[in-house]
N, C-alpha and C. Protein backbone atom coordinates (compact mmCIF):
# COMPACT_ATOMS: atom_id res chain seq x y z
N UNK A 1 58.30 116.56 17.24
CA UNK A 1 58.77 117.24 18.44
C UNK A 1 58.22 116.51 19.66
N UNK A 2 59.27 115.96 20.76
CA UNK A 2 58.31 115.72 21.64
C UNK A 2 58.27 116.56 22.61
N UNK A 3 57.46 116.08 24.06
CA UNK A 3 57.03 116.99 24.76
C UNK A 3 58.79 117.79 25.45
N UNK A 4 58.10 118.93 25.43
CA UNK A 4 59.06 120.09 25.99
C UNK A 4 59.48 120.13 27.27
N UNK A 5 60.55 120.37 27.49
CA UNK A 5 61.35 120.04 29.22
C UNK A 5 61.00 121.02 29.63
N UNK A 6 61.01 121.06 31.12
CA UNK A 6 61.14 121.94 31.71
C UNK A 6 62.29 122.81 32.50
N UNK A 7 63.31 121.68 32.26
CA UNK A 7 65.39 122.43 32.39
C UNK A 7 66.26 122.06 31.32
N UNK A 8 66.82 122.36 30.66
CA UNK A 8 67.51 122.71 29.51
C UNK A 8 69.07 122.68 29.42
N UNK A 9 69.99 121.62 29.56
CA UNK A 9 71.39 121.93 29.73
C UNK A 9 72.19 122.31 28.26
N UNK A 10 72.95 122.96 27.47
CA UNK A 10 73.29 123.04 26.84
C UNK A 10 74.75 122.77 27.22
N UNK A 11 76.09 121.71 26.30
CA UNK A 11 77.22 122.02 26.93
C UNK A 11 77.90 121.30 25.59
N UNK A 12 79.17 122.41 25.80
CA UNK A 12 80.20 121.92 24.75
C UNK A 12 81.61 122.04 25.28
N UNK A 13 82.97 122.29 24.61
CA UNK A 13 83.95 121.75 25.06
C UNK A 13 84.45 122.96 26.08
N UNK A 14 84.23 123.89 25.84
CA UNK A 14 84.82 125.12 26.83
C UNK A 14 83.83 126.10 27.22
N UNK A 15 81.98 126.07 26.93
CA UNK A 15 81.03 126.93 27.40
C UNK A 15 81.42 128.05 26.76
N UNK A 16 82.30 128.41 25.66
CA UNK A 16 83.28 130.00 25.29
C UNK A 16 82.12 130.30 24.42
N UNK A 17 81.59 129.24 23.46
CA UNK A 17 80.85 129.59 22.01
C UNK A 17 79.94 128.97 21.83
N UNK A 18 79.98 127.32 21.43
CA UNK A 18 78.40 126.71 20.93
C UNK A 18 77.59 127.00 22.33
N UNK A 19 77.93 126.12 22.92
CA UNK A 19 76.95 126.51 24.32
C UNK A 19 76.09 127.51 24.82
N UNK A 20 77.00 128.66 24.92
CA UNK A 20 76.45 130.04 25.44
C UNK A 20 75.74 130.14 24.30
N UNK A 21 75.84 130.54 22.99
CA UNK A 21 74.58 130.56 22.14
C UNK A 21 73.92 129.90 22.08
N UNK A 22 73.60 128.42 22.33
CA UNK A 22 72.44 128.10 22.25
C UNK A 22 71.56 128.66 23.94
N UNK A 23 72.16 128.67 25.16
CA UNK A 23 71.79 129.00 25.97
C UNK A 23 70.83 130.46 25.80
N UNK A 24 71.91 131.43 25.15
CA UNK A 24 70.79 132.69 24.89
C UNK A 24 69.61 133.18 23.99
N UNK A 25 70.21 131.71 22.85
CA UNK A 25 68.92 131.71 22.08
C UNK A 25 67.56 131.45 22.81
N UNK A 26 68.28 130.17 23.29
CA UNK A 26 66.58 129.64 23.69
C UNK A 26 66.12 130.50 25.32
N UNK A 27 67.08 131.36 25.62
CA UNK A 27 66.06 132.31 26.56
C UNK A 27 64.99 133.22 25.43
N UNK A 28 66.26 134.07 24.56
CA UNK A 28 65.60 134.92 23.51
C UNK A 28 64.12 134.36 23.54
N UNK A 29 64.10 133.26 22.76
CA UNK A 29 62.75 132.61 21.94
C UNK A 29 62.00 132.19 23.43
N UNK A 30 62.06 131.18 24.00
CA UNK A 30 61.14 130.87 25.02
C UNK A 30 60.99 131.67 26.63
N UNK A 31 61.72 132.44 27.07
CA UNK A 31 61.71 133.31 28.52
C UNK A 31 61.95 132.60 29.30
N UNK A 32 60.93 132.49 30.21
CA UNK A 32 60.17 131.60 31.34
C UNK A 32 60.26 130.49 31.17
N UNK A 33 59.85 129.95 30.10
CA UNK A 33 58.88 128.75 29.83
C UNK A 33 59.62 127.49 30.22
N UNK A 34 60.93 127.92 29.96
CA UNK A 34 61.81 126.63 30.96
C UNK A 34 63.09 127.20 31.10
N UNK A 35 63.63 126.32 32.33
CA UNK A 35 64.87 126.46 32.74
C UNK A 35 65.55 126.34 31.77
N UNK A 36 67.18 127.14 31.46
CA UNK A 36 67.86 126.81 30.88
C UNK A 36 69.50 127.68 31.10
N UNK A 37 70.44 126.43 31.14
CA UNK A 37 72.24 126.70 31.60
C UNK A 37 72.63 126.20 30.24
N UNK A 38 74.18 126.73 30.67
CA UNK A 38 74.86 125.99 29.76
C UNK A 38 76.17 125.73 30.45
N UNK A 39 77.06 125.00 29.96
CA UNK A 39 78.40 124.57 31.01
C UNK A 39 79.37 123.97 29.86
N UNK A 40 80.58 123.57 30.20
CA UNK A 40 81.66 123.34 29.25
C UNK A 40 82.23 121.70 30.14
N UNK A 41 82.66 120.99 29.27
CA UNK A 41 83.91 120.10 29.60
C UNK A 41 84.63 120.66 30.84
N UNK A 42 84.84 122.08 30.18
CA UNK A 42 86.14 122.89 31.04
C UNK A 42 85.77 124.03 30.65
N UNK A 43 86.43 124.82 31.45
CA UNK A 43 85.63 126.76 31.92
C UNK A 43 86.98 127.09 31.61
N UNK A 44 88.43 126.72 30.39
CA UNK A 44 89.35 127.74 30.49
C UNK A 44 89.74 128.35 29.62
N UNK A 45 88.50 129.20 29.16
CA UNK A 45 88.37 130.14 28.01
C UNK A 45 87.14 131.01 28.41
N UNK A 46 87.25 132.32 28.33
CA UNK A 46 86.09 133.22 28.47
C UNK A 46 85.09 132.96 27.46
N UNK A 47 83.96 134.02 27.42
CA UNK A 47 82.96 133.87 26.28
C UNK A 47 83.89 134.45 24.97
N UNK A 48 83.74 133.66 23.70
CA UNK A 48 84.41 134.51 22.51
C UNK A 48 83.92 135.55 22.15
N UNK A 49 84.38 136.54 21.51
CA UNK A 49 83.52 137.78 21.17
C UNK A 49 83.34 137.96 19.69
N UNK A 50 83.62 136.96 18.64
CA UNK A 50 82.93 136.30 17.53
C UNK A 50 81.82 135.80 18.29
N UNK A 51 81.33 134.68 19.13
CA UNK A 51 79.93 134.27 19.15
C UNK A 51 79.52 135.66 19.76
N UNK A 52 79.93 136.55 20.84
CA UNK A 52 79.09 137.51 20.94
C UNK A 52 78.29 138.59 19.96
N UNK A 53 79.44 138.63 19.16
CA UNK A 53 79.07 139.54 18.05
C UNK A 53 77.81 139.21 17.15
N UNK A 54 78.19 137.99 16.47
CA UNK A 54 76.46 137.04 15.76
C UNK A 54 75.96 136.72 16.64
N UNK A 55 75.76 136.77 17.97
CA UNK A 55 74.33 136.76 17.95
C UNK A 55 73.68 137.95 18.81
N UNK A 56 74.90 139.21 19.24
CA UNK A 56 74.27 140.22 18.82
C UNK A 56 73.26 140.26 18.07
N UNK A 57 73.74 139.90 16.46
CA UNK A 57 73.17 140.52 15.38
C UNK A 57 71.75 139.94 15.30
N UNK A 58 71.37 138.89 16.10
CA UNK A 58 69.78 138.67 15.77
C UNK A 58 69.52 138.77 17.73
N UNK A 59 69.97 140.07 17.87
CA UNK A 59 69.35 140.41 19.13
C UNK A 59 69.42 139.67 20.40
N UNK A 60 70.30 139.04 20.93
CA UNK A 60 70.87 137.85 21.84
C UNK A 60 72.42 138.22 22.36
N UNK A 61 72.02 138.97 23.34
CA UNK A 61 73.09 139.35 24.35
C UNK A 61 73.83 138.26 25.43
N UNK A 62 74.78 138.37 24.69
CA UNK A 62 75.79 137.25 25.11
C UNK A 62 77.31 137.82 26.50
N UNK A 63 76.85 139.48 25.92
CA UNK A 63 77.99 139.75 26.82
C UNK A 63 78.45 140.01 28.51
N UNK A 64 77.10 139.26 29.18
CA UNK A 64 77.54 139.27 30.87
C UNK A 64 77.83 137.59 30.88
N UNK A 65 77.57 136.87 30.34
CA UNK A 65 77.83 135.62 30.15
C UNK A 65 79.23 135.09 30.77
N UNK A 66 78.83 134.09 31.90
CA UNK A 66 80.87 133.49 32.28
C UNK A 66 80.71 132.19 32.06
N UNK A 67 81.85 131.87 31.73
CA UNK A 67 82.01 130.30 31.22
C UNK A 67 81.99 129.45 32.78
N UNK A 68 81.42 128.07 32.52
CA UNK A 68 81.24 127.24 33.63
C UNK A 68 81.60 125.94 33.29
N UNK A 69 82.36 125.20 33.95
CA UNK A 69 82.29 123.45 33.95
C UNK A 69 81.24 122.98 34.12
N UNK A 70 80.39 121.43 33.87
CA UNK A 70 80.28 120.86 34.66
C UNK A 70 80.26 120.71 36.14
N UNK A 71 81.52 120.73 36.31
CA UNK A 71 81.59 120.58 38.08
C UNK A 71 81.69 122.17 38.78
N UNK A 72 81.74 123.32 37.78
CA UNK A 72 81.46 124.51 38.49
C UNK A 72 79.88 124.39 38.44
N UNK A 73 79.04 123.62 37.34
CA UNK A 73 77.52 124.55 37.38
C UNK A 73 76.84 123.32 38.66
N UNK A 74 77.78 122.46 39.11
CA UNK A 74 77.12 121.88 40.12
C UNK A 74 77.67 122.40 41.38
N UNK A 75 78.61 123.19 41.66
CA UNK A 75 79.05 123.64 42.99
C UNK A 75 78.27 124.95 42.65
N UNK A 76 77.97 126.01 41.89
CA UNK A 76 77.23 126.92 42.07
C UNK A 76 75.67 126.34 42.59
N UNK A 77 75.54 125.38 42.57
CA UNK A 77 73.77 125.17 43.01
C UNK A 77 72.96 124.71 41.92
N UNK A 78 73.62 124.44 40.73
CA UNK A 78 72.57 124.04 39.78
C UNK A 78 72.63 122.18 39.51
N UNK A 79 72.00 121.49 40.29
CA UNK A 79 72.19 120.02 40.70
C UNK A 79 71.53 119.96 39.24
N UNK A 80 72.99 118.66 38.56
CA UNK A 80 72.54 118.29 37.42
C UNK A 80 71.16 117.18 37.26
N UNK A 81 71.09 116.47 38.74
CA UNK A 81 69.83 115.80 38.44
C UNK A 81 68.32 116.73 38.03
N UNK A 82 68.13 117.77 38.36
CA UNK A 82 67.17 118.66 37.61
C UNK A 82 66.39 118.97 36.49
N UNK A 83 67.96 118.78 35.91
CA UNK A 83 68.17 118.89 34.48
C UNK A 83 67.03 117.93 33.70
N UNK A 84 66.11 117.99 32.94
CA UNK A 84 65.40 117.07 31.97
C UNK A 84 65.99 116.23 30.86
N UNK A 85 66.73 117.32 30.52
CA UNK A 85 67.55 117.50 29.16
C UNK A 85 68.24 117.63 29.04
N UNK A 86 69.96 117.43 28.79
CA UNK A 86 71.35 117.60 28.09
C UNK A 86 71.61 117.71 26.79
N UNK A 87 71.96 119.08 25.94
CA UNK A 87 72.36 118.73 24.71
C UNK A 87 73.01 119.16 24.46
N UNK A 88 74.36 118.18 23.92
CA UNK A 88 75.53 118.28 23.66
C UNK A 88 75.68 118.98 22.36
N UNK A 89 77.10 119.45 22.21
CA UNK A 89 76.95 120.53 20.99
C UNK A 89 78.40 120.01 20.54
N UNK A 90 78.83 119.22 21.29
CA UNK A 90 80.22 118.55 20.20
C UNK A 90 80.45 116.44 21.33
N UNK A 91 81.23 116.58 20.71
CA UNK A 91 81.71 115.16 21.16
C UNK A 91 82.43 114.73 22.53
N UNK A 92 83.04 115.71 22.76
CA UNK A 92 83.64 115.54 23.45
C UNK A 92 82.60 115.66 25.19
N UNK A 93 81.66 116.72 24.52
CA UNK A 93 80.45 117.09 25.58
C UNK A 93 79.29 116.13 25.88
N UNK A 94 79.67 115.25 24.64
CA UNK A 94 78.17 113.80 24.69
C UNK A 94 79.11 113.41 25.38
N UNK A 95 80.27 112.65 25.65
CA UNK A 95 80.60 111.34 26.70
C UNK A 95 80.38 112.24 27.65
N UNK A 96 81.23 113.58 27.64
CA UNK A 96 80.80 113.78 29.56
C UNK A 96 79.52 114.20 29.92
N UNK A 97 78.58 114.14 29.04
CA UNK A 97 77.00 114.32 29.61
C UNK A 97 76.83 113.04 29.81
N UNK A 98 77.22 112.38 28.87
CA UNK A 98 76.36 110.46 29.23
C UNK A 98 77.08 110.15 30.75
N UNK A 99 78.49 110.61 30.51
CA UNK A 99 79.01 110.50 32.00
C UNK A 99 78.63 110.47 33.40
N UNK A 100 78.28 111.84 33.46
CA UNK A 100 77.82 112.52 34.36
C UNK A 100 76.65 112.67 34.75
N UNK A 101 75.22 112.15 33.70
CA UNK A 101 74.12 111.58 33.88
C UNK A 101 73.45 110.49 33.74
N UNK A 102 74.39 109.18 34.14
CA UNK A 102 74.10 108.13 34.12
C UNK A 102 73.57 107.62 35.48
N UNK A 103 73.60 108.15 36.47
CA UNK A 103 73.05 108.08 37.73
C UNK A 103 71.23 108.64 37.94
N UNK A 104 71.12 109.43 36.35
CA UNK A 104 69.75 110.41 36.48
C UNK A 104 69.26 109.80 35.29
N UNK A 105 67.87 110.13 35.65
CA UNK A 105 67.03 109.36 34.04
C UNK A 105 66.87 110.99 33.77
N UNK A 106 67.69 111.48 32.82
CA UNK A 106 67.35 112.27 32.06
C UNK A 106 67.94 112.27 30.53
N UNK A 107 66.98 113.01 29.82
CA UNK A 107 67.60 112.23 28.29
C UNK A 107 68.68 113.31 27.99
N UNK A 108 69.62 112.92 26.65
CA UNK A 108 70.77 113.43 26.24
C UNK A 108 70.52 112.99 25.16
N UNK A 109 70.73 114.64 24.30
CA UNK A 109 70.83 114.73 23.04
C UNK A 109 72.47 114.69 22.50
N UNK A 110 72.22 114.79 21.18
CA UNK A 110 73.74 115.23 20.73
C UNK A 110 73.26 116.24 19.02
N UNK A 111 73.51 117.63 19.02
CA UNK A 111 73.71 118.09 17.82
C UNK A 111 74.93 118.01 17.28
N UNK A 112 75.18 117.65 16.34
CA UNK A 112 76.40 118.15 15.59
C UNK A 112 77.06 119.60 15.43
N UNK A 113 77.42 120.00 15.95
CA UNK A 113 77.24 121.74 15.86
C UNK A 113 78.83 122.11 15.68
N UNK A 114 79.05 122.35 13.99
CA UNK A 114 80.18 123.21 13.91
C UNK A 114 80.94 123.96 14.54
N UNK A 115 82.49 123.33 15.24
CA UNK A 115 82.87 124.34 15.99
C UNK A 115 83.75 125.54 15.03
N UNK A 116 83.14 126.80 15.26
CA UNK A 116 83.98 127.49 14.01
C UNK A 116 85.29 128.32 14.75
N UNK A 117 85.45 127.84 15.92
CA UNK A 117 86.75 128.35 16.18
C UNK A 117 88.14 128.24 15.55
N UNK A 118 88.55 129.04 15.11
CA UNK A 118 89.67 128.70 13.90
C UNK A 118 89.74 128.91 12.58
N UNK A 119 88.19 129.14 12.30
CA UNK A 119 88.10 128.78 10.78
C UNK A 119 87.92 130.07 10.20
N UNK A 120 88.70 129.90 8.79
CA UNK A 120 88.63 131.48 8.00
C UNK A 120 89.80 132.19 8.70
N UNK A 121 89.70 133.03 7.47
CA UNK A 121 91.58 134.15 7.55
C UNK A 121 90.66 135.52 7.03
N UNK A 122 90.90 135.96 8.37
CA UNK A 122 90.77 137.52 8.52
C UNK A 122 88.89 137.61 9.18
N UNK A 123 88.36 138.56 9.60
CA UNK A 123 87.45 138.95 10.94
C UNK A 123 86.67 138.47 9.75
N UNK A 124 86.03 138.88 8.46
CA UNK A 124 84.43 138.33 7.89
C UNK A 124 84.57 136.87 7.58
N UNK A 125 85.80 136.49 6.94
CA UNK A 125 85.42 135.24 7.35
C UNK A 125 85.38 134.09 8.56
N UNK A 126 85.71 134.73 9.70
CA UNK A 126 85.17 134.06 10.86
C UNK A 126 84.12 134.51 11.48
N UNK A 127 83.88 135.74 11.38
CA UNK A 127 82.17 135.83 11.06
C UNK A 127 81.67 134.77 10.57
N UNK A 128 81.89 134.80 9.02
CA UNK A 128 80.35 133.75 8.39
C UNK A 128 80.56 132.76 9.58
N UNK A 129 81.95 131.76 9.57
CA UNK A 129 81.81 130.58 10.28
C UNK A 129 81.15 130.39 11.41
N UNK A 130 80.86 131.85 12.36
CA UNK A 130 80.53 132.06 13.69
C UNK A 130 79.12 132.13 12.94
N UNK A 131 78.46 132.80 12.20
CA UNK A 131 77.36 132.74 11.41
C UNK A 131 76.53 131.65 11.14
N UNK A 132 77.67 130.28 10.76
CA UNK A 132 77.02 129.55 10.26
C UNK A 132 76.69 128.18 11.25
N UNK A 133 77.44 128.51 12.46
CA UNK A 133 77.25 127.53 13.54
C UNK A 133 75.99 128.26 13.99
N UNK A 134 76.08 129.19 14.68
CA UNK A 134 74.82 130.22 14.83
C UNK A 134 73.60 129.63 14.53
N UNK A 135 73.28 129.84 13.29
CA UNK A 135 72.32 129.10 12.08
C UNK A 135 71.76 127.96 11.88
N UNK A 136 72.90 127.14 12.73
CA UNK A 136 73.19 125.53 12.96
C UNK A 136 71.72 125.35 14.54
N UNK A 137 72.54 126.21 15.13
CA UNK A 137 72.17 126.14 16.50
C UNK A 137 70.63 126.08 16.55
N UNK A 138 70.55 127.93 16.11
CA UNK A 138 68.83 127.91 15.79
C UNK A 138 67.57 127.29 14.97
N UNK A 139 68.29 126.64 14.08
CA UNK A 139 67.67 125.55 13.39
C UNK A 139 67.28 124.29 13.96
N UNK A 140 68.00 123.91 15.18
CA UNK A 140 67.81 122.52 15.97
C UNK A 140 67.41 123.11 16.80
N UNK A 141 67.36 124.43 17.65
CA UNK A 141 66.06 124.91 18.51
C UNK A 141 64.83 124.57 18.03
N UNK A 142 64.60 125.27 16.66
CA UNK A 142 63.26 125.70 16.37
C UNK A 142 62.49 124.20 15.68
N UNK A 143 63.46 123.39 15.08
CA UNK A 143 63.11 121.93 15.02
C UNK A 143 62.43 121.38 16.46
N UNK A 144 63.64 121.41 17.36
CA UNK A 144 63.06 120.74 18.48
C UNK A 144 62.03 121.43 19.42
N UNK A 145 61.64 122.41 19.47
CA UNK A 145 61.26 123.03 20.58
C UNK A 145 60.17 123.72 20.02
N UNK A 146 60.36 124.06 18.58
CA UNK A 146 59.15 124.98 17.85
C UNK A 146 59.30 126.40 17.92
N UNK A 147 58.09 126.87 17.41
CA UNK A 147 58.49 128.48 16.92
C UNK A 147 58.88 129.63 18.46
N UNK A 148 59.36 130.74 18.59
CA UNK A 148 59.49 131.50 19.79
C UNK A 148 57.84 131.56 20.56
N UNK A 149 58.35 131.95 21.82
CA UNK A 149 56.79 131.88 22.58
C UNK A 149 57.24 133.38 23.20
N UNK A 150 58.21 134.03 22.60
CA UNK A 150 58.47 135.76 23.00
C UNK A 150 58.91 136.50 22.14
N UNK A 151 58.40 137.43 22.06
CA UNK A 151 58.55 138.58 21.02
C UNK A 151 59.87 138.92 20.54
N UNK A 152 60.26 138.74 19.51
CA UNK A 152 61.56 139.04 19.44
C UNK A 152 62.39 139.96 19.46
N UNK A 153 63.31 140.30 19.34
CA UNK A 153 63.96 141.68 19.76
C UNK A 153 64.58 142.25 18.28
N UNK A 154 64.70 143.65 17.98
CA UNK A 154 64.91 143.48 16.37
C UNK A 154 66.64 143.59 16.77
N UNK A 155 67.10 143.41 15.57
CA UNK A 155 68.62 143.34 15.57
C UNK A 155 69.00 144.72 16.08
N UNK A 156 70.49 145.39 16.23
CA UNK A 156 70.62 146.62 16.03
C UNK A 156 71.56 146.83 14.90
């Protein structure tokens, strides 16, 4: 693990799903302890309410959440040079992070992170899939960043 940022970008193709969960995870687990957004390619899809639902379920409220571009989370005030960290959650989100922070020395990751939009026929099985990106997500938190530094919240 190396040393821990202190701003946190998370971004994938529409901010609807990978993104926003990793964004609320790593408030869940760390609070304070660092900044952290998330933003999309493109903002033209709301939050899904499959990712809301899992990660409900391990206590991670997803539902005031609005989707943002890129170029919206920099006209709201959040100057991407800030940022420490970028990590991309699909492909299409690594070129436009390398893009868009090639002017800033800040590093850029890339997870692989299952997009499960689409996948499975009928609501449990797009659950698991929403489940298993989920799973995906918090696993490369707790790799990179280490165990929570806040109490966790129990499911309901």
């Amino acid at each position: 693990m190396s040393d821990i940022p202190q701003a946190v970008l998370f971004c994938c193709d529409h901010n609807a799903t990978r993104s926003p969960m990793a964004e609320g995870m790593m408030k869940q687990f760390y609070g304070r302890r660092m900044y952290v957004q998330s933003a999309g390619v493109k903002s033209d899809l709301d939050i899904d309410g499959f990712a809301i639902t899992v990660c409900h379920e391990i206590g991670v409220d997803l539902q005031r959440h609005r989707s943002r571009s890129f170029h919206e989370l920099q006209e709201w005030g959040d100057d991407l040079g800030a940022f420490d960290l970028v990590v991309a959650l699909s492909p299409a989100a690594l070129r436009h992070a390398q893009e868009q922070t090639r002017r800033f020395h800040i590093d850029v990751e890339y997870w692989p992170i299952m997009d499960p939009t689409g996948i499975g026929e009928g609501r449990e099985a797009r659950l698991d899939a929403y489940r298993q990106s989920r799973d995906q997500i918090r696993a490369q938190i707790l790799k990179r960043f280490g165990p929570p530094t806040e109490p966790q919240k129990e499911s309901v």
